[in-house]
N, C-alpha and C. Protein backbone atom coordinates (compact mmCIF):
# COMPACT_ATOMS: atom_id res chain seq x y z
N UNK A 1 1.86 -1.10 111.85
CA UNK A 1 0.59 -0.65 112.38
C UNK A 1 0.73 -0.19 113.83
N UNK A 2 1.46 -0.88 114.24
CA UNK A 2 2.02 -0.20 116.12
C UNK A 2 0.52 -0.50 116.60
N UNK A 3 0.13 -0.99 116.75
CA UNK A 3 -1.05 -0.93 117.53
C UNK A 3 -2.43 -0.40 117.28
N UNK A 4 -2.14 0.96 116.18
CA UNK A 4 -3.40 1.21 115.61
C UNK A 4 -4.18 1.12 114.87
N UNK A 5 -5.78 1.28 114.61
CA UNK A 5 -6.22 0.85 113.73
C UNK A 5 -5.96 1.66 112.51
N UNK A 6 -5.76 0.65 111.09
CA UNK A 6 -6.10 1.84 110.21
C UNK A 6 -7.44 1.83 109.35
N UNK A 7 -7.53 3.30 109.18
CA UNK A 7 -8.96 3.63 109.09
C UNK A 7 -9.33 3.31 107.66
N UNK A 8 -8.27 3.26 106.89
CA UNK A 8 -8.16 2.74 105.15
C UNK A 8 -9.61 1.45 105.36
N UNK A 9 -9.06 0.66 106.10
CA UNK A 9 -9.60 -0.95 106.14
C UNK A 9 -10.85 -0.65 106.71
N UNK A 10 -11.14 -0.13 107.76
CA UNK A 10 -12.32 0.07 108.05
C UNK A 10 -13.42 0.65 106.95
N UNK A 11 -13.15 1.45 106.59
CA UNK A 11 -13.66 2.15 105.75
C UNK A 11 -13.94 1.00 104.43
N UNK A 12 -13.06 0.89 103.87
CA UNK A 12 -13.49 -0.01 102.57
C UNK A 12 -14.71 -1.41 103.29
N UNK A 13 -13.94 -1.86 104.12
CA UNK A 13 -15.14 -2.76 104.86
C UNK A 13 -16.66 -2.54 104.83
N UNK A 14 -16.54 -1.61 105.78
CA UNK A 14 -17.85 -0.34 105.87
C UNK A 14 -18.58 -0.48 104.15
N UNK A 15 -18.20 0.37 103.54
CA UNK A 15 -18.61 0.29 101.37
C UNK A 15 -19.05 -0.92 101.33
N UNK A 16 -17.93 -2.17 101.72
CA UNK A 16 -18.65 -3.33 101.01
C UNK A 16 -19.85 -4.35 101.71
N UNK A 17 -19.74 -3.34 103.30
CA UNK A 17 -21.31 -3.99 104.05
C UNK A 17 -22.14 -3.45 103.49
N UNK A 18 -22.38 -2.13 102.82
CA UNK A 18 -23.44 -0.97 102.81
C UNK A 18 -24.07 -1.65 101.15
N UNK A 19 -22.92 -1.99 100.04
CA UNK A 19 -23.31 -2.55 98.71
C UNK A 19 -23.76 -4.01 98.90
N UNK A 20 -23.12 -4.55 100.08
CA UNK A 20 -23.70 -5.97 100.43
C UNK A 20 -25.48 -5.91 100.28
N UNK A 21 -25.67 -5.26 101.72
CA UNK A 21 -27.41 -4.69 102.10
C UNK A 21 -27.90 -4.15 100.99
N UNK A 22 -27.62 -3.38 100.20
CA UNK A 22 -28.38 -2.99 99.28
C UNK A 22 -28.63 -3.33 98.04
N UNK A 23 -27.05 -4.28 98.20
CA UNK A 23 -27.36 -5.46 96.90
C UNK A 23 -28.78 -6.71 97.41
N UNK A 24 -28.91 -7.41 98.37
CA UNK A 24 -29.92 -7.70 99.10
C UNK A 24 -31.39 -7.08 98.99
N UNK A 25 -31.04 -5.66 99.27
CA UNK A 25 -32.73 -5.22 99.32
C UNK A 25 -33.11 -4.71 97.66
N UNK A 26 -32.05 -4.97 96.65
CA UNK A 26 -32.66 -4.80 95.15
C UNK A 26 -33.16 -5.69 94.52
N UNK A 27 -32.38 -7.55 95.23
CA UNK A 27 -33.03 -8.24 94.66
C UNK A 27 -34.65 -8.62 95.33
N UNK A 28 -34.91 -7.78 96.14
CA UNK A 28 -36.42 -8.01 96.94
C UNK A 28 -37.57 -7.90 95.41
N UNK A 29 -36.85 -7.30 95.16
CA UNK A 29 -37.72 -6.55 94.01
C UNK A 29 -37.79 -6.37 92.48
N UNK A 30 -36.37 -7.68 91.94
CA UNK A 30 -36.40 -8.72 91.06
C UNK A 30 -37.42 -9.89 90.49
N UNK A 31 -37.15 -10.00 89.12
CA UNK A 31 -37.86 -11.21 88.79
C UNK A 31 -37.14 -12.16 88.56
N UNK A 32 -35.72 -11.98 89.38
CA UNK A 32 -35.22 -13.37 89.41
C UNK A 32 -35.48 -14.59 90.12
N UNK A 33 -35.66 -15.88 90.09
CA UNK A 33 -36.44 -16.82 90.28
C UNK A 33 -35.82 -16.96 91.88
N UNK A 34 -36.66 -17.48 92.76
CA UNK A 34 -36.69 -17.38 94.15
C UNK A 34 -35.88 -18.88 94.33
N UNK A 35 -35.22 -19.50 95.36
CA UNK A 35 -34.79 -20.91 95.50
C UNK A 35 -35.68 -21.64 95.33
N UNK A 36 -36.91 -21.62 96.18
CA UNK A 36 -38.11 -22.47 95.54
C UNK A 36 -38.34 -22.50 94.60
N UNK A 37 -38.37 -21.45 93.25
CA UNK A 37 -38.39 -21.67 92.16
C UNK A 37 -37.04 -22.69 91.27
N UNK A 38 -36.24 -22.50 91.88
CA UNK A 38 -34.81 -23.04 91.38
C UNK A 38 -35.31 -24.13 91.29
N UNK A 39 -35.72 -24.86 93.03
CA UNK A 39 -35.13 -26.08 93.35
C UNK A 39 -36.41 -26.94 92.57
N UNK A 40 -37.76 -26.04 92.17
CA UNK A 40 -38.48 -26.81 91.58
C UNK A 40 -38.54 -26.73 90.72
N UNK A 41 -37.40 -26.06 89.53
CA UNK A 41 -36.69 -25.91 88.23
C UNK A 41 -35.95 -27.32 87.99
N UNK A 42 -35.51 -27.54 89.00
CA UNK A 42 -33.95 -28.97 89.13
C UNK A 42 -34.72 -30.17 89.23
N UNK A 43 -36.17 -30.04 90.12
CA UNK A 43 -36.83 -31.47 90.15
C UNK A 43 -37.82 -31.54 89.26
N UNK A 44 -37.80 -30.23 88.47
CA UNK A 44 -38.46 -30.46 86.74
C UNK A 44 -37.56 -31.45 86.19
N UNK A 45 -36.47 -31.07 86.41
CA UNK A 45 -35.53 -31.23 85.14
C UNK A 45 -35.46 -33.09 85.51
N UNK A 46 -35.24 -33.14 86.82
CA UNK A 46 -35.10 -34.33 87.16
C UNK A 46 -36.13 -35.26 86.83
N UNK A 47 -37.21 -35.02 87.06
CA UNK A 47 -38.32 -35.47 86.21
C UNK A 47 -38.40 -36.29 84.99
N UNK A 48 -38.31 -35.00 83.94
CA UNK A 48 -38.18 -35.03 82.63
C UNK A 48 -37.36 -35.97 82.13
N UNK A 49 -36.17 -35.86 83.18
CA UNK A 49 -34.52 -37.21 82.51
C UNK A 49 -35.51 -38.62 83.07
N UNK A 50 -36.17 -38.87 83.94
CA UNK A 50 -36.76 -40.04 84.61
C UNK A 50 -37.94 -40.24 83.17
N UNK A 51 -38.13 -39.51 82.97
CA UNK A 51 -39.79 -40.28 81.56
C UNK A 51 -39.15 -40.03 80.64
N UNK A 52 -37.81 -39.01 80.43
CA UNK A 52 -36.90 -40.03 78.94
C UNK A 52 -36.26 -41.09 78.92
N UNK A 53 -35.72 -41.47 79.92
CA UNK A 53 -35.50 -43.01 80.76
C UNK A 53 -36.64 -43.76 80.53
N UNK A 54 -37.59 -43.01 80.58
CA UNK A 54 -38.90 -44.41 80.95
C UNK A 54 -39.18 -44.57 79.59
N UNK A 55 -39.51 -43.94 79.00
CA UNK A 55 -39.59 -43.41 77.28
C UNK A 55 -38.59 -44.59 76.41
N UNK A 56 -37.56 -44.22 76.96
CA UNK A 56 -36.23 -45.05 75.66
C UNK A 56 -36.90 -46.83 76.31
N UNK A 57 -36.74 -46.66 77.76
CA UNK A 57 -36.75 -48.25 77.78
C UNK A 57 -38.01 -48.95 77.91
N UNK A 58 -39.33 -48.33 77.50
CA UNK A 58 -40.76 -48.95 77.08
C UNK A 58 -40.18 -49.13 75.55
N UNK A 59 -39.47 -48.14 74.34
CA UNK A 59 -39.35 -48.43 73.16
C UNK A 59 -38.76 -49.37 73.38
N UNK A 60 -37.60 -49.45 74.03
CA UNK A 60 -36.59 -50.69 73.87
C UNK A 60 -37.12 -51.99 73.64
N UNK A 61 -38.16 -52.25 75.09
CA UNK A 61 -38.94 -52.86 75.45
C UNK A 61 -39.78 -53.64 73.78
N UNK A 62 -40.27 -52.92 73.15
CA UNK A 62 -41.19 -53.05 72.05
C UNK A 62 -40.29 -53.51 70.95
N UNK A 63 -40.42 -55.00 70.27
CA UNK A 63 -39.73 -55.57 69.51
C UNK A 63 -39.97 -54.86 68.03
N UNK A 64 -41.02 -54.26 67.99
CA UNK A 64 -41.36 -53.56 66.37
C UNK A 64 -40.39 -51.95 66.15
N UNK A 65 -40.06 -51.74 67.20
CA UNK A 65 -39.18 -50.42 67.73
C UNK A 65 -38.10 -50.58 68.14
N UNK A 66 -36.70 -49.51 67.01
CA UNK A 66 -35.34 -49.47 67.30
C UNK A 66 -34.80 -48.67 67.69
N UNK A 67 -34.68 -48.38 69.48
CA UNK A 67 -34.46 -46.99 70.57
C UNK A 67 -33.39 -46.40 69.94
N UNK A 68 -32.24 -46.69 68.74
CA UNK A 68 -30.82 -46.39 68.07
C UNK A 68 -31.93 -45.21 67.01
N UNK A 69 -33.05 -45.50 66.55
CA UNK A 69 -33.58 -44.86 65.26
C UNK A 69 -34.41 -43.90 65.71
N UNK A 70 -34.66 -43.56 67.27
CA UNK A 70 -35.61 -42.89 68.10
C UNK A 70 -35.22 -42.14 68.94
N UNK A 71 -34.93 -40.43 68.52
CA UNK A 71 -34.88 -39.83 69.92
C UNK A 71 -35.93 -39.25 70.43
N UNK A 72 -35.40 -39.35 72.27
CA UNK A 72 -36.51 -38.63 72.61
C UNK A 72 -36.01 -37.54 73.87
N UNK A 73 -36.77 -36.67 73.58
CA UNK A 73 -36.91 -35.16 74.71
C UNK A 73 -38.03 -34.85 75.39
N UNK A 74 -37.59 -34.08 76.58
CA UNK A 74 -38.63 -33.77 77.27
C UNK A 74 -38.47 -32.88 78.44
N UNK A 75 -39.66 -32.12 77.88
CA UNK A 75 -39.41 -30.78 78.66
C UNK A 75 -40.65 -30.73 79.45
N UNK A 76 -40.96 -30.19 80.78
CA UNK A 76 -41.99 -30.22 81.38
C UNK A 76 -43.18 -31.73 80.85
N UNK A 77 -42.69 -32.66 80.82
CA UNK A 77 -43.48 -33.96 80.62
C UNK A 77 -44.28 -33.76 79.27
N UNK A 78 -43.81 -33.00 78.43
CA UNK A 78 -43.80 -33.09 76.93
C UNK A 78 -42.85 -33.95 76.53
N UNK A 79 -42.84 -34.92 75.94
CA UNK A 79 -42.26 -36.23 75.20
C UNK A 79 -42.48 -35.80 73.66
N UNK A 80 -41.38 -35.55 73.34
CA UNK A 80 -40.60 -35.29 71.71
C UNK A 80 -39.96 -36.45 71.22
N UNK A 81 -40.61 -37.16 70.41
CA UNK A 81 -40.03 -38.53 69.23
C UNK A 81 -39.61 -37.33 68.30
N UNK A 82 -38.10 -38.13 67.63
CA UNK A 82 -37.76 -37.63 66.56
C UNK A 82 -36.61 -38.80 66.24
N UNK A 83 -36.35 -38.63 64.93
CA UNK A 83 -35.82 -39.82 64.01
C UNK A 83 -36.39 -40.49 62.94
N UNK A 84 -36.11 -41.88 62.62
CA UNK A 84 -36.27 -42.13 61.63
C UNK A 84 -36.62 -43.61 61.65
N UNK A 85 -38.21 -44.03 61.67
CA UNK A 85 -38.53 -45.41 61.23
C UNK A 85 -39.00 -46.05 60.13
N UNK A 86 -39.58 -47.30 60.51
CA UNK A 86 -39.21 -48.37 58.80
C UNK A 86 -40.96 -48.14 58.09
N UNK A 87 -41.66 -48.02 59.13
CA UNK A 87 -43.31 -47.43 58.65
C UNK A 87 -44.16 -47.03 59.39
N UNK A 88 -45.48 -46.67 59.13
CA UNK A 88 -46.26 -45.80 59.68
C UNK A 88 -46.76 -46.48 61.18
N UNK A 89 -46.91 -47.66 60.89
CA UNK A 89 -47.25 -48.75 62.50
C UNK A 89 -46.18 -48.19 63.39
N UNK A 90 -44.70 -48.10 62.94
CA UNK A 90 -43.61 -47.68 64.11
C UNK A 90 -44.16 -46.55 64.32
N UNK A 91 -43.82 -45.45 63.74
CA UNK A 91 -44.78 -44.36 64.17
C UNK A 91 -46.04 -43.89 64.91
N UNK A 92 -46.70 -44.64 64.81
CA UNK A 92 -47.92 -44.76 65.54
C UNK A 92 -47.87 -45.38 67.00
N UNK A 93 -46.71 -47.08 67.12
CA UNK A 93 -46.27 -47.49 68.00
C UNK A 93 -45.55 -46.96 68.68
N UNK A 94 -44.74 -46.11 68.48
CA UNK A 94 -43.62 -45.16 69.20
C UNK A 94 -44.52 -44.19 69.95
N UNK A 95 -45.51 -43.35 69.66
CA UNK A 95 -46.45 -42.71 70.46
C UNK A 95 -47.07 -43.59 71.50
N UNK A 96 -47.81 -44.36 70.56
CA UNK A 96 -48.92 -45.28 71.83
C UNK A 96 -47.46 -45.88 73.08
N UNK A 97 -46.48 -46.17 72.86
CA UNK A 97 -45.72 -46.52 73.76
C UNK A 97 -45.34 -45.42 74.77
N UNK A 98 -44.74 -44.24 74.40
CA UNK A 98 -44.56 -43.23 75.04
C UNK A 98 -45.89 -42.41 75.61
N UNK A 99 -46.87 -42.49 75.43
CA UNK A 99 -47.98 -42.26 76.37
C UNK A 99 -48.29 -43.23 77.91
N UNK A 100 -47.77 -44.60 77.59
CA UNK A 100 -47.76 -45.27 78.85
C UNK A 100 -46.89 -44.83 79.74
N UNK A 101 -46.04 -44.21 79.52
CA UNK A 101 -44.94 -43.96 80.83
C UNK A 101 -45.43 -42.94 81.65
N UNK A 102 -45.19 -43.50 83.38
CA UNK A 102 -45.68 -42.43 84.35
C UNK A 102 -45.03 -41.00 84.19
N UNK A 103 -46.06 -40.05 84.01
CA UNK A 103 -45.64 -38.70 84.14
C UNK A 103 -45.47 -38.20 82.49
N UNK A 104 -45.39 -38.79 81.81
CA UNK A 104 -45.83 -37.71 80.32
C UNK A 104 -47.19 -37.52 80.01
N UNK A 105 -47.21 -35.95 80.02
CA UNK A 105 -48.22 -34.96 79.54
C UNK A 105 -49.09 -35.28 78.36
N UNK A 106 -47.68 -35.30 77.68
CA UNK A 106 -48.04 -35.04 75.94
C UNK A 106 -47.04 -35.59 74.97
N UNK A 107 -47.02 -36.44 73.81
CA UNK A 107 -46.54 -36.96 72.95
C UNK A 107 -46.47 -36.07 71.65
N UNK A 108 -45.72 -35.24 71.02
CA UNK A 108 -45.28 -34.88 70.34
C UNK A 108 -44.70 -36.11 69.28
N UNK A 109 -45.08 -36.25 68.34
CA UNK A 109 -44.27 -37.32 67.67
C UNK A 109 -43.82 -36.90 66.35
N UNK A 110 -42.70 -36.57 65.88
CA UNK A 110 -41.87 -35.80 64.74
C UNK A 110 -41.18 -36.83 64.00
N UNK A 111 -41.56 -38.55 64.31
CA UNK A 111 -41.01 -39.15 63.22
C UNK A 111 -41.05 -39.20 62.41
N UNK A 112 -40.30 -39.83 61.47
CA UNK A 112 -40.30 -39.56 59.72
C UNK A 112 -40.02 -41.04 59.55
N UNK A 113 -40.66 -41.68 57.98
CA UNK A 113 -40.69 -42.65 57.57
C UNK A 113 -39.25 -42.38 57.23
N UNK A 114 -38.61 -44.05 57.16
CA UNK A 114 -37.16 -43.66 56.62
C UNK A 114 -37.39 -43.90 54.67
């Protein structure tokens, strides 16, 4: 190089500031979700794992109910039972239980008599 600059490097530099900025000013005008949206995507999610936590261990909790025969999901504080119990009281008990836990919406209950 002896001392001088070469203009190769500059130049490509230059391209990838100019696609930088304008990669920047395209997403102005995206509907891709903003960080605030992210980060209150992640403390959904975080949520949701905390009242299926709360969910499994109120069933646990309940001697007429077997948390092994009971899954549960949850999406935006919708609580999804699914599996397989011994009669219609578990069924019925598996809801009324999963409505007590802080922060579920709604009880969906998809059990099936076994």
């Amino acid at each position: 190089m002896n001392g001088h600059c070469d203009m190769r490097h500059f130049g490509g530099a230059t391209a990838l500031l100019a696609l930088l900025a304008l990669g920047g000013l395209a997403g102005c005008g995206s509907n891709e979700p903003r960080r605030s949206d992210t980060r209150h995507g992640v403390a959904e999610a975080f949520d949701d794992a905390g009242i299926t936590a709360g969910v499994k261990a109120a069933i646990l909790r309940d001697p007429e109910l077997k948390v092994s025969d009971i899954n549960v999901e949850t999406s935006q504080g919708v609580v999804q039972l699914s599996g397989f119990v011994g009669s219609a009281d578990s069924v019925a008990a598996a809801a009324t239980v999963a409505r007590t836990v802080r922060g579920v919406k709604s009880v969906r209950n998809d059990l099936r008599l076994k």
